[in-house]
N, C-alpha and C. Protein backbone atom coordinates (compact mmCIF):
# COMPACT_ATOMS: atom_id res chain seq x y z
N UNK A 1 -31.76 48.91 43.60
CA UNK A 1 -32.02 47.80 42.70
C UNK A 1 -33.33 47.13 43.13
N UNK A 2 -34.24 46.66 42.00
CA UNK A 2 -35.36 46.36 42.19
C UNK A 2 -35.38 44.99 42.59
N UNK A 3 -36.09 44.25 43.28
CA UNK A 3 -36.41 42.51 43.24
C UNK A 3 -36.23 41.80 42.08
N UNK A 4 -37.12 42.37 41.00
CA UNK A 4 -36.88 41.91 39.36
C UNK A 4 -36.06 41.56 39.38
N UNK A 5 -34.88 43.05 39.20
CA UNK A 5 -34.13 42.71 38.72
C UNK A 5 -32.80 41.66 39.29
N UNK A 6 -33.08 41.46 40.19
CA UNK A 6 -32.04 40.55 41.03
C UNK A 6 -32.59 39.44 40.47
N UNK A 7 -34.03 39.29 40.45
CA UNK A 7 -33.79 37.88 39.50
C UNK A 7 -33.63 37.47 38.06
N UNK A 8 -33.67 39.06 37.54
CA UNK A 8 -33.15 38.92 35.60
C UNK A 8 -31.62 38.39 36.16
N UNK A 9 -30.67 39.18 36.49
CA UNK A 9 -28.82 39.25 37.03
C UNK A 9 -28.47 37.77 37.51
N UNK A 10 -29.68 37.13 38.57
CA UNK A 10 -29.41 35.81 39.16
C UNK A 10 -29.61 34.80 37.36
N UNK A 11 -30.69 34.63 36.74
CA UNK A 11 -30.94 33.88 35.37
C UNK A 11 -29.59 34.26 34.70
N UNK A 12 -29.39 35.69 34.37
CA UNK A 12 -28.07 35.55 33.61
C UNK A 12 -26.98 34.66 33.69
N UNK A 13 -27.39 34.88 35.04
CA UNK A 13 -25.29 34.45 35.80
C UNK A 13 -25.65 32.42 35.50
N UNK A 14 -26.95 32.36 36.32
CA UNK A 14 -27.09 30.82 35.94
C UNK A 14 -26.70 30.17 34.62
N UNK A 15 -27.14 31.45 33.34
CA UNK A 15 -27.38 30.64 32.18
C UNK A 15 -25.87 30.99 31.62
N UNK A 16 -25.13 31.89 31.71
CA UNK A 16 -23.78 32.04 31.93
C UNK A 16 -22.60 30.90 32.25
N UNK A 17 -23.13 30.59 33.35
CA UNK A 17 -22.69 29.19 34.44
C UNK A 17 -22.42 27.75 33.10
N UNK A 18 -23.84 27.65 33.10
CA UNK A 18 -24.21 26.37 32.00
C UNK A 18 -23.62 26.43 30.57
N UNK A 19 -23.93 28.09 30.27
CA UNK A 19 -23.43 28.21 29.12
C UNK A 19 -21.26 27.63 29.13
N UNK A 20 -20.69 27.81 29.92
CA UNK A 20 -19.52 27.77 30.11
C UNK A 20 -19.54 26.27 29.94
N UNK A 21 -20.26 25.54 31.18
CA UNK A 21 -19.87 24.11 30.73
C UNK A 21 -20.02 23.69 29.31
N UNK A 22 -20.70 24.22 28.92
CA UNK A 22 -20.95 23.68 26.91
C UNK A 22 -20.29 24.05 26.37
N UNK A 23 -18.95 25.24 26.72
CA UNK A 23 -18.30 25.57 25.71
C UNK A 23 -18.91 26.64 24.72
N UNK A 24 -20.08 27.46 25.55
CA UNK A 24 -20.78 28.41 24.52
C UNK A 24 -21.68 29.14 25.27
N UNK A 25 -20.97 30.49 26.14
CA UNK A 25 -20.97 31.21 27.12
C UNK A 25 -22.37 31.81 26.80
N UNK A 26 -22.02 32.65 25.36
CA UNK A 26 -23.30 34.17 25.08
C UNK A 26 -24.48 33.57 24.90
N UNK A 27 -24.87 31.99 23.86
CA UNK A 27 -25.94 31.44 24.20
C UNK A 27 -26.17 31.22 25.60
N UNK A 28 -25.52 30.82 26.10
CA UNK A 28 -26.24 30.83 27.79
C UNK A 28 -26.63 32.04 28.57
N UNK A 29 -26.14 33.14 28.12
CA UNK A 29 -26.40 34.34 28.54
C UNK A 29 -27.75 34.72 28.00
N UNK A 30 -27.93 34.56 27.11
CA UNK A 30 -29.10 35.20 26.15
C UNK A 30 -30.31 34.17 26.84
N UNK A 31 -30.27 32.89 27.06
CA UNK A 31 -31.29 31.82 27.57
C UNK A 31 -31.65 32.71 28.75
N UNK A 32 -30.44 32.17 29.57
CA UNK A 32 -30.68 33.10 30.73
C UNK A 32 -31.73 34.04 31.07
N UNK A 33 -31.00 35.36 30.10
CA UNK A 33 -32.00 36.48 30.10
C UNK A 33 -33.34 36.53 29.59
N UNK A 34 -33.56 35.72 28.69
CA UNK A 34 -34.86 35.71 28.49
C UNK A 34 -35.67 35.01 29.51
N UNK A 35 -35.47 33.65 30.50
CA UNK A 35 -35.57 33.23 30.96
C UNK A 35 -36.22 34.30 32.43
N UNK A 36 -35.03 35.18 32.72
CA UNK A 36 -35.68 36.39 33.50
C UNK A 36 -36.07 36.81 33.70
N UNK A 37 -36.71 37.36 32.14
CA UNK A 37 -37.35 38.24 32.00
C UNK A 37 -39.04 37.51 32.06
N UNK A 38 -38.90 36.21 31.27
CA UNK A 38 -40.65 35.48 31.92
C UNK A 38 -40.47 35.14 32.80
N UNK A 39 -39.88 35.19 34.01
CA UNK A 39 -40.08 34.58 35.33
C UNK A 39 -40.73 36.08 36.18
N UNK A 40 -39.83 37.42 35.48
CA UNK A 40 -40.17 38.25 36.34
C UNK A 40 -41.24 39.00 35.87
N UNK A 41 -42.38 38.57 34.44
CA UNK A 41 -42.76 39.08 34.40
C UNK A 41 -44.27 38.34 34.95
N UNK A 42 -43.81 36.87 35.23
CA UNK A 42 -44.70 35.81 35.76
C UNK A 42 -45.51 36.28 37.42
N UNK A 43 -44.50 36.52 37.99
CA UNK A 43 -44.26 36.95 39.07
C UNK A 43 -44.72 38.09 39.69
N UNK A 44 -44.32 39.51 38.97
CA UNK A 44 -44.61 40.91 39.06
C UNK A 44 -45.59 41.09 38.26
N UNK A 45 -46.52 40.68 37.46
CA UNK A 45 -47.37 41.08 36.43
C UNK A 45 -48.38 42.06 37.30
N UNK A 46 -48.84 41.47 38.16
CA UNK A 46 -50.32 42.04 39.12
C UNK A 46 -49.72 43.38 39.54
N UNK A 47 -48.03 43.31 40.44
CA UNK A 47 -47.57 44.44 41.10
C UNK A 47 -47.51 45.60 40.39
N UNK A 48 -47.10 45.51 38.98
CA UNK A 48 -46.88 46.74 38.15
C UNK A 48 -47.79 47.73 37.87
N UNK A 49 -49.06 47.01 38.03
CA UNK A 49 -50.26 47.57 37.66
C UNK A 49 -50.51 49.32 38.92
């Protein structure tokens, strides 16, 4: 498993988390993941190259 992706799986679970307290799990999942996905692409952009 890559670094990334431990931090797409960590955003999920967070937005998962939050999503539960609201009473509205899959929106929090979906935040989450998108959320992941610009952090890891914030992050890794230079490495991929």
């Amino acid at each position: 498993m890559k670094q990334g992706d431990i931090i797409i799986y960590a955003c999920v679970i967070i937005g998962a988390g939050i999503g539960l307290m609201l009473d509205q799990a899959f929106p929090g999942v979906l935040v989450g993941l998108g959320l992941g996905y610009l952090i890891k692409h914030a992050l890794y952009k230079n490495k991929e190259n």
